[in-house]
N, C-alpha and C. Protein backbone atom coordinates (compact mmCIF):
# COMPACT_ATOMS: atom_id res chain seq x y z
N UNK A 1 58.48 56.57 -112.26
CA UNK A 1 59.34 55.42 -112.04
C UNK A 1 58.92 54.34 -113.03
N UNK A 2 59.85 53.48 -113.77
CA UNK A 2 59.78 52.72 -114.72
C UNK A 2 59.73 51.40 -113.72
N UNK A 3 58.64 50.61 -113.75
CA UNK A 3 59.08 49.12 -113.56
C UNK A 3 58.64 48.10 -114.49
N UNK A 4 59.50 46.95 -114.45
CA UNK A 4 59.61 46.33 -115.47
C UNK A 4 58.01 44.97 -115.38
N UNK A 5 57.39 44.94 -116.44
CA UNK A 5 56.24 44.28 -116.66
C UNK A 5 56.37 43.08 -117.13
N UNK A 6 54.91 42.47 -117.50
CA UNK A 6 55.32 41.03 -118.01
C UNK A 6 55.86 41.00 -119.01
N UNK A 7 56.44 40.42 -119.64
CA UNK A 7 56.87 39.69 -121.47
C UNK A 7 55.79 39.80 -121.83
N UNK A 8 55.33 40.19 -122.98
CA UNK A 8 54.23 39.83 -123.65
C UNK A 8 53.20 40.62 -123.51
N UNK A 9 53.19 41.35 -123.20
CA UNK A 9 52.17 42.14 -122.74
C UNK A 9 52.36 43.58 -123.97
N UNK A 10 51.44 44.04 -123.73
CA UNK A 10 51.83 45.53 -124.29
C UNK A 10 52.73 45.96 -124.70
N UNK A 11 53.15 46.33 -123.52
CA UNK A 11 54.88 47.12 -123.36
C UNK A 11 55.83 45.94 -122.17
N UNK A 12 56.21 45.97 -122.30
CA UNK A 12 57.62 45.47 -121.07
C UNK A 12 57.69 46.77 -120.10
N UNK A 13 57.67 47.76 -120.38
CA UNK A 13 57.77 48.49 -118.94
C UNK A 13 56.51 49.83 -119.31
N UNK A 14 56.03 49.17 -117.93
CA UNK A 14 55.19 50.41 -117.07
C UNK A 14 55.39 51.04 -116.46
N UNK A 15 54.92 52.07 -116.36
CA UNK A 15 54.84 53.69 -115.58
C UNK A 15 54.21 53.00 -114.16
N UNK A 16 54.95 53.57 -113.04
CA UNK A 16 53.84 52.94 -111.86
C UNK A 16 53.81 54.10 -111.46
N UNK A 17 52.50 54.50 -110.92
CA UNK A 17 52.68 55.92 -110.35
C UNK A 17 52.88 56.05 -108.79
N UNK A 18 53.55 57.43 -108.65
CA UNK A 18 54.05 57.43 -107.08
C UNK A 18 54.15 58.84 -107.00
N UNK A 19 53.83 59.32 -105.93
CA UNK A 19 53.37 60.45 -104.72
C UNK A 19 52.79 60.86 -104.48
N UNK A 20 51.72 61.97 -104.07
CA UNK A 20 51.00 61.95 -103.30
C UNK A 20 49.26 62.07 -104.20
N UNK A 21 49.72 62.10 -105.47
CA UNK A 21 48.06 61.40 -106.38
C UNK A 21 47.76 59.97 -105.65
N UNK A 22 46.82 59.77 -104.87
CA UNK A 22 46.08 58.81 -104.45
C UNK A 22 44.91 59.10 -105.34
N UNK A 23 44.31 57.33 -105.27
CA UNK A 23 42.68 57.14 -105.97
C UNK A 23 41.83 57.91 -104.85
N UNK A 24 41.31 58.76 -105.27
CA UNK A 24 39.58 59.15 -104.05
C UNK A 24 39.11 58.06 -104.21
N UNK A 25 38.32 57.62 -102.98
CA UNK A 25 37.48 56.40 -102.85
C UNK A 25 35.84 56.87 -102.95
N UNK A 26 35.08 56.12 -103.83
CA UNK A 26 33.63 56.86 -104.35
C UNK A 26 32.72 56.94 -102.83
N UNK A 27 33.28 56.20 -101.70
CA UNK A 27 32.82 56.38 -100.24
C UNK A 27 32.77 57.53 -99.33
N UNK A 28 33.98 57.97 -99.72
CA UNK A 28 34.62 59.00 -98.79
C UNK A 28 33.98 60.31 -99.63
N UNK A 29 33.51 60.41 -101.03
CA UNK A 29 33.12 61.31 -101.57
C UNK A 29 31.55 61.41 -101.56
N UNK A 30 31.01 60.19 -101.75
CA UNK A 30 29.49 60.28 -101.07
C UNK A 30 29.00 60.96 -99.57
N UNK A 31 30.03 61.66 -99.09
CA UNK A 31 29.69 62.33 -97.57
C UNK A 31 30.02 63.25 -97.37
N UNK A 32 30.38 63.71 -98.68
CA UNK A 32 30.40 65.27 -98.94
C UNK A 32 29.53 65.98 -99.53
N UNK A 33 29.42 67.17 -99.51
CA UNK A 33 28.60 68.09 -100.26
C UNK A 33 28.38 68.22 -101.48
N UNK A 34 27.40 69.07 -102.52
CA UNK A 34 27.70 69.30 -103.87
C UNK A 34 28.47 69.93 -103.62
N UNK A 35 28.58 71.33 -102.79
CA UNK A 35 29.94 72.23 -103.28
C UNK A 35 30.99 71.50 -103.52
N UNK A 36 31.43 70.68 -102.24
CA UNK A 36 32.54 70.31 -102.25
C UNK A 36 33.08 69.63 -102.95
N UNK A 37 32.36 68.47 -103.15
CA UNK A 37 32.25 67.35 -104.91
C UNK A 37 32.91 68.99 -106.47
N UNK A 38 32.18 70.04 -105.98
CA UNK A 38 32.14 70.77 -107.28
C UNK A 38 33.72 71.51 -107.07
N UNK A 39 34.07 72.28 -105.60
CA UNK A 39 35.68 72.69 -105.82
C UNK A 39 36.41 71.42 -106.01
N UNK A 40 36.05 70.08 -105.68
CA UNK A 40 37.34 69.12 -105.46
C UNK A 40 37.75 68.72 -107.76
N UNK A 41 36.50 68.92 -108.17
CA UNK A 41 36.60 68.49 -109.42
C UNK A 41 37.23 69.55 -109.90
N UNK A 42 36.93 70.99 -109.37
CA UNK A 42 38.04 72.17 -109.91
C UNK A 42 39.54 71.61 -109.81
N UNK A 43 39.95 71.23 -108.74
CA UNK A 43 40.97 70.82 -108.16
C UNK A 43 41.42 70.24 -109.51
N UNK A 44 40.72 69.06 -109.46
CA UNK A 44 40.99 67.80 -110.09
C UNK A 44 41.35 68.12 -112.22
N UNK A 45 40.35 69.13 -112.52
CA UNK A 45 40.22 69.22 -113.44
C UNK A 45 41.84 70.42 -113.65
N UNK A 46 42.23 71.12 -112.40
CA UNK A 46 43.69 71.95 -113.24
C UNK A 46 44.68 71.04 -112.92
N UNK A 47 44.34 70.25 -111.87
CA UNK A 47 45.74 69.45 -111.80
C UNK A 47 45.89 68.73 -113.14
N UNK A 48 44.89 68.03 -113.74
CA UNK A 48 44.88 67.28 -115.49
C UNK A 48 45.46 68.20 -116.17
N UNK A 49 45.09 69.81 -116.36
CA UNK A 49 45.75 70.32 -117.09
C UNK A 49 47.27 70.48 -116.85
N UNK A 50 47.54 70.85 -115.61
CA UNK A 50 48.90 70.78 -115.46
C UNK A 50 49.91 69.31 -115.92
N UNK A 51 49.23 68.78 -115.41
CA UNK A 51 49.94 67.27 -116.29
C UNK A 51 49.82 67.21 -117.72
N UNK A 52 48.94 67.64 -118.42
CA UNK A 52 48.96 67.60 -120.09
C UNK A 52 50.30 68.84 -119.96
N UNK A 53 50.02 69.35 -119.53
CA UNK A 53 51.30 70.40 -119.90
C UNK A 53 53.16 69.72 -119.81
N UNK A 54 52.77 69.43 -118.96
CA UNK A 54 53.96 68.45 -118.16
C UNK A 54 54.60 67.53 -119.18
N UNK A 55 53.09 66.76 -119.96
CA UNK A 55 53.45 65.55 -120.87
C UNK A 55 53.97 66.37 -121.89
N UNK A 56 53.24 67.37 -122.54
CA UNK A 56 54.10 68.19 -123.63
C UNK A 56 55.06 68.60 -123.22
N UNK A 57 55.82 69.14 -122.42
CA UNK A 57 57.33 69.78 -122.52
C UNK A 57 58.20 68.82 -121.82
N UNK A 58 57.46 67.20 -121.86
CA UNK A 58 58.38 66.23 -121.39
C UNK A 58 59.12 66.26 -120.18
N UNK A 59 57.96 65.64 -119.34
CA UNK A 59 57.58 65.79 -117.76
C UNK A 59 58.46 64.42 -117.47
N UNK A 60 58.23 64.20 -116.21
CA UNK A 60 58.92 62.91 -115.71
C UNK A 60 57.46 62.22 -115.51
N UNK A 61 58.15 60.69 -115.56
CA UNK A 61 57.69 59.52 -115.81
C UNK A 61 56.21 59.46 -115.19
N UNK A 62 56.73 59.89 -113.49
CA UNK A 62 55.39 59.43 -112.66
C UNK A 62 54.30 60.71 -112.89
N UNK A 63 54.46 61.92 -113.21
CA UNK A 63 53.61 63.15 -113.89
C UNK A 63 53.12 62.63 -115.07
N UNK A 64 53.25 61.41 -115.84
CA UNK A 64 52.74 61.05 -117.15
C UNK A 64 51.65 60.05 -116.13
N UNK A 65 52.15 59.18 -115.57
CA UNK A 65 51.09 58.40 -115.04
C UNK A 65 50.16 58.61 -114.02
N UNK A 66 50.73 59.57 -113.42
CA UNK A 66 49.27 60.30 -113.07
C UNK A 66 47.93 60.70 -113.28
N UNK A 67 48.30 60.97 -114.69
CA UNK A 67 47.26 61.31 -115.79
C UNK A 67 45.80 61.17 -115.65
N UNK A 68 46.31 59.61 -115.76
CA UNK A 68 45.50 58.08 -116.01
C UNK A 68 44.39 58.31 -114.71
N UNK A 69 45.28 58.44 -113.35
CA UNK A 69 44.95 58.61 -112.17
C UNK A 69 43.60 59.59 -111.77
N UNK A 70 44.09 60.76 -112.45
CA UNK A 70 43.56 61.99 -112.15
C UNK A 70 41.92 61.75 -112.71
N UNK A 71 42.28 61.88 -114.07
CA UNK A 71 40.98 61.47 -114.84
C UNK A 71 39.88 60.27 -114.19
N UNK A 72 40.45 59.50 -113.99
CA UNK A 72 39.49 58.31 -113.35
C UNK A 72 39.24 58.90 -111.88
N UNK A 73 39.73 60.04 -111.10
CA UNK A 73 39.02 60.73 -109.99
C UNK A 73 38.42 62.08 -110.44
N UNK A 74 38.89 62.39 -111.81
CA UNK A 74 37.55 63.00 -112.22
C UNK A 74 36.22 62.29 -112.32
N UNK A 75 35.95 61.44 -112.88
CA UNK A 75 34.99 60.20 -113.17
C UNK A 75 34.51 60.13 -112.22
N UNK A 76 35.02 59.16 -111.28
CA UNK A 76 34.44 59.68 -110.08
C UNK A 76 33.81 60.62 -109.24
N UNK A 77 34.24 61.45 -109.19
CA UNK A 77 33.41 62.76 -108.15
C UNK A 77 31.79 63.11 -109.34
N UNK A 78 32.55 63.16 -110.62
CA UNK A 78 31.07 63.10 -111.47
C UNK A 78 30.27 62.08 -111.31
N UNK A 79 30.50 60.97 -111.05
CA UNK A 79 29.95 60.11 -111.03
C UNK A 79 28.66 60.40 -110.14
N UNK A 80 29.45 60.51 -108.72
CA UNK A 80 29.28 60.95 -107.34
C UNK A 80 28.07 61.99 -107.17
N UNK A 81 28.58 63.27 -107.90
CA UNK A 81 27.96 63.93 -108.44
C UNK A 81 26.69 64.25 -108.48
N UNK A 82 26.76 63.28 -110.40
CA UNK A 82 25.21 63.37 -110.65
C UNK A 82 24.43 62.33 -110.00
N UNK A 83 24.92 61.70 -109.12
CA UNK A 83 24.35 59.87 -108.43
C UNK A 83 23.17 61.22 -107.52
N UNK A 84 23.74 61.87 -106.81
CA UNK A 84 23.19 62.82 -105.70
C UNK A 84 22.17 63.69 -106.41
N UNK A 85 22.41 64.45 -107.84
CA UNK A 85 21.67 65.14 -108.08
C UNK A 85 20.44 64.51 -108.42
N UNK A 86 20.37 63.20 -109.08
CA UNK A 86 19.03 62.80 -109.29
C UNK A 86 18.14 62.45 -108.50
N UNK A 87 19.15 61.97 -106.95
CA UNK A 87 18.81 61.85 -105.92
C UNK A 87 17.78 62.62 -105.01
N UNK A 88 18.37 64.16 -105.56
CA UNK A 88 17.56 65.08 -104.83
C UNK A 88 16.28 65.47 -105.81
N UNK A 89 16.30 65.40 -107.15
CA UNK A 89 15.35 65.62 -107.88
C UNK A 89 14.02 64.17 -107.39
N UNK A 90 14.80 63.29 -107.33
CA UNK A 90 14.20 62.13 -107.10
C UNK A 90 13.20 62.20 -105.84
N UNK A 91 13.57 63.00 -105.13
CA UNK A 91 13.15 63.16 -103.71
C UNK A 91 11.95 64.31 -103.96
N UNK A 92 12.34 65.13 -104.82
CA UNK A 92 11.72 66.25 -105.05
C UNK A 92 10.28 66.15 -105.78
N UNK A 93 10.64 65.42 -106.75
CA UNK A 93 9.33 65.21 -107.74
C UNK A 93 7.93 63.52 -106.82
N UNK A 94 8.85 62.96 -105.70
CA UNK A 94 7.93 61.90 -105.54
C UNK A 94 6.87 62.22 -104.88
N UNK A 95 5.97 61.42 -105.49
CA UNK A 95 4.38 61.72 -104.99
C UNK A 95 4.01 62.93 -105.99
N UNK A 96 4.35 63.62 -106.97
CA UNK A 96 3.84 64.22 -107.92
C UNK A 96 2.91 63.75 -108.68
N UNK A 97 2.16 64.49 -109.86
CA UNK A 97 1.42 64.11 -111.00
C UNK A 97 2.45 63.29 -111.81
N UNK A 98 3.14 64.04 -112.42
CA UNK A 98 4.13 64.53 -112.86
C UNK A 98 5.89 64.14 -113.03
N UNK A 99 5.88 63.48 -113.44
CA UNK A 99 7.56 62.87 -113.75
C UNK A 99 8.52 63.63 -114.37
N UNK A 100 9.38 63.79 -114.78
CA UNK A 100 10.59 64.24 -115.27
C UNK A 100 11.22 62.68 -116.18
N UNK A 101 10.91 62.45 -117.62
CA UNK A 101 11.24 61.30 -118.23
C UNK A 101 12.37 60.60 -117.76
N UNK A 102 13.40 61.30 -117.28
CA UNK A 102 14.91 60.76 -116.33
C UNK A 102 14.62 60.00 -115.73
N UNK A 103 13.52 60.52 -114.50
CA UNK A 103 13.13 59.88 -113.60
C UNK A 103 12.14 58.68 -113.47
N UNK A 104 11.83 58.53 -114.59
CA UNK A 104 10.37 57.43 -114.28
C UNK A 104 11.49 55.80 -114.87
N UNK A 105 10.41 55.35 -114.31
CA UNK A 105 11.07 53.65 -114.80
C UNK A 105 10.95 53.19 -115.91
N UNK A 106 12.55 52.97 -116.50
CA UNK A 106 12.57 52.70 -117.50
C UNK A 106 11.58 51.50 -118.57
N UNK A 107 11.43 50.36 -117.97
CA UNK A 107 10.85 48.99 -117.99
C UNK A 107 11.66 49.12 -119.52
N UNK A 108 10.35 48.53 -120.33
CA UNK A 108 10.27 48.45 -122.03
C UNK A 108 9.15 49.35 -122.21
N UNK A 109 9.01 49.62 -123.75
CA UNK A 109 8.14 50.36 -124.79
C UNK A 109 7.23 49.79 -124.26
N UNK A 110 6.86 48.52 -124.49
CA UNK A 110 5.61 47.67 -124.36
C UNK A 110 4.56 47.79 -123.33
N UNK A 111 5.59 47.97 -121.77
CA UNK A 111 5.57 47.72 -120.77
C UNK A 111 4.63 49.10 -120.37
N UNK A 112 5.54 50.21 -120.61
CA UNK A 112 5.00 51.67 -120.48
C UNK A 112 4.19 51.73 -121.16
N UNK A 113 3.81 51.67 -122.54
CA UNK A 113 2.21 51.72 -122.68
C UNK A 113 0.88 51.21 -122.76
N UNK A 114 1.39 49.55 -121.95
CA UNK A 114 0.39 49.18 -121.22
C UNK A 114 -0.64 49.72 -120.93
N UNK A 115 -2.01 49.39 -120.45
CA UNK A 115 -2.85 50.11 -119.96
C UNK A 115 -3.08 49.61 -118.44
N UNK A 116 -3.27 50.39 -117.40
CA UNK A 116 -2.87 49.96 -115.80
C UNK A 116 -4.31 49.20 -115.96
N UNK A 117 -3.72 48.40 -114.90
CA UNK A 117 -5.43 47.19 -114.21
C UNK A 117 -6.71 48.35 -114.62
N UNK A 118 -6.56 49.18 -113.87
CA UNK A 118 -8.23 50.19 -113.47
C UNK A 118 -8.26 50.42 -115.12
N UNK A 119 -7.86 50.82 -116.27
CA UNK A 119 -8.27 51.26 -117.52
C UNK A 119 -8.35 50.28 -117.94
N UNK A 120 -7.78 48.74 -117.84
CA UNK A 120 -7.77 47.42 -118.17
C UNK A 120 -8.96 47.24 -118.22
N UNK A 121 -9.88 47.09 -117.15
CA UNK A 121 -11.25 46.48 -116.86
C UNK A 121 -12.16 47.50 -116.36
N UNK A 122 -11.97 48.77 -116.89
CA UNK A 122 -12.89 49.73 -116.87
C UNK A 122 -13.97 49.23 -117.42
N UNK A 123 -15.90 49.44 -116.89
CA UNK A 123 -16.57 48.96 -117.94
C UNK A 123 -17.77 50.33 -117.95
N UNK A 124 -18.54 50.06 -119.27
CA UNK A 124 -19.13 51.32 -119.08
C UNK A 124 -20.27 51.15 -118.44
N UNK A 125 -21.25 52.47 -118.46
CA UNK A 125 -22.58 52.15 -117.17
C UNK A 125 -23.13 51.17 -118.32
N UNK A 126 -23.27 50.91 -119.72
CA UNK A 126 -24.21 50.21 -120.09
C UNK A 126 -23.81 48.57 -120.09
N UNK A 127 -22.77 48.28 -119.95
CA UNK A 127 -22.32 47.06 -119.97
C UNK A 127 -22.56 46.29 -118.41
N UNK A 128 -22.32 47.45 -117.04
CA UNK A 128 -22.39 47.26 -116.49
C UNK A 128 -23.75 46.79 -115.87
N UNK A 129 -25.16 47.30 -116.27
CA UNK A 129 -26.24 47.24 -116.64
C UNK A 129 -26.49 46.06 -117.00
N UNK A 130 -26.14 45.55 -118.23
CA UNK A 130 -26.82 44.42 -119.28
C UNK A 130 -25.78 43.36 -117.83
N UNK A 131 -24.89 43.12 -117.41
CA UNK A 131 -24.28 42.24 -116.65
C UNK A 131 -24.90 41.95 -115.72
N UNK A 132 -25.58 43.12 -114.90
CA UNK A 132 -26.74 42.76 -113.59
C UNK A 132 -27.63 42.24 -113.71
N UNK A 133 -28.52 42.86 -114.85
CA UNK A 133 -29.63 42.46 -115.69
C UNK A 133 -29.55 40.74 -116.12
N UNK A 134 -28.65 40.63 -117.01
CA UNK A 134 -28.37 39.53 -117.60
C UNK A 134 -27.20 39.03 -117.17
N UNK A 135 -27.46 37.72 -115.46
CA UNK A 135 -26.20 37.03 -115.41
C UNK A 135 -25.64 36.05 -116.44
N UNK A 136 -24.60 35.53 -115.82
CA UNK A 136 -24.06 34.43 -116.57
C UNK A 136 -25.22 33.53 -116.28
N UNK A 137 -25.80 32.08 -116.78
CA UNK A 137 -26.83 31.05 -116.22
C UNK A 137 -26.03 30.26 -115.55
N UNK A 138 -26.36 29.24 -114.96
CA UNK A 138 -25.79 28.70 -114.21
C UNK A 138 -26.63 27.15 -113.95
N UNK A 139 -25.67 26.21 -114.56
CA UNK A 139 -26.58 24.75 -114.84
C UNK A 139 -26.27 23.74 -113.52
N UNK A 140 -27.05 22.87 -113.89
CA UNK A 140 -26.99 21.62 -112.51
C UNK A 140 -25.86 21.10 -113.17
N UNK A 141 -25.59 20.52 -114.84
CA UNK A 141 -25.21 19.62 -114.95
C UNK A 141 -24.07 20.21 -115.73
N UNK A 142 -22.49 19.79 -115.54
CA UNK A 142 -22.19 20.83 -115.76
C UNK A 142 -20.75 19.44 -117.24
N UNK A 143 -20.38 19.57 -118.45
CA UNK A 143 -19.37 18.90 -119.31
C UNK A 143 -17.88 18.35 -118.74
């Protein structure tokens, strides 16, 4: 269906799309399964092809704007997706030695090769020694 748009814009008339392509909501797909996330993107991914087909042998209006539709609920369920899979890796690897570079925190360069507090002020037995041995002094009168 053609309806008519602003002046000035782009085009003067847009495609509005209509029937039963609804947006998936990224809610309603977070409470599903991987399988199911994985047939719904099958779904999702022949219905796109069927519409490219559609657009080549010069489909009707609302089969062109669908398109648009489809793809951005592909996006979605991937989204969805991989949100879960790192999720479970995430779950999987914590409390390890051991990270998976994906998984660790990004910060900065700088930041990550910091040296942690404990290697910060590590001291050795001989320093530690001459420190017992030899305190700081400590005056009455003090600048």
């Amino acid at each position: 269906i053609l309806a008519q748009g602003i002046p000035g814009s782009r085009s003067h008339w847009q495609i509005v799309a209509t029937g039963n392509m609804v947006k998936v909501k990224a809610y309603e797909l977070r409470s599903k399964t991987s399988k199911e996330l994985l047939k719904e993107l099958d779904d999702m991914k022949s219905e796109l092809a069927q519409l490219r087909v559609a657009k080549v042998s010069g489909g009707a209006a609302s089969k062109l704007a669908k398109i648009k539709v489809v793809r951005k609920n592909i996006a979605r369920i991937l989204t969805v997706y991989n949100t879960k899979q790192k999720a479970e890796a995430r779950k999987q690897y914590k409390g390890k030695k051991y990270v998976p570079l994906d998984l660790r925190p990004k910060k900065t360069r700088k930041i990550r090769q910091a040296l942690k507090a404990e290697q910060k002020y590590a001291k050795t037995s001989r320093t530690k020694k001459r420190e017992s041995n030899f305190p700081m002094r400590r005056y009455a009168v003090t600048m």
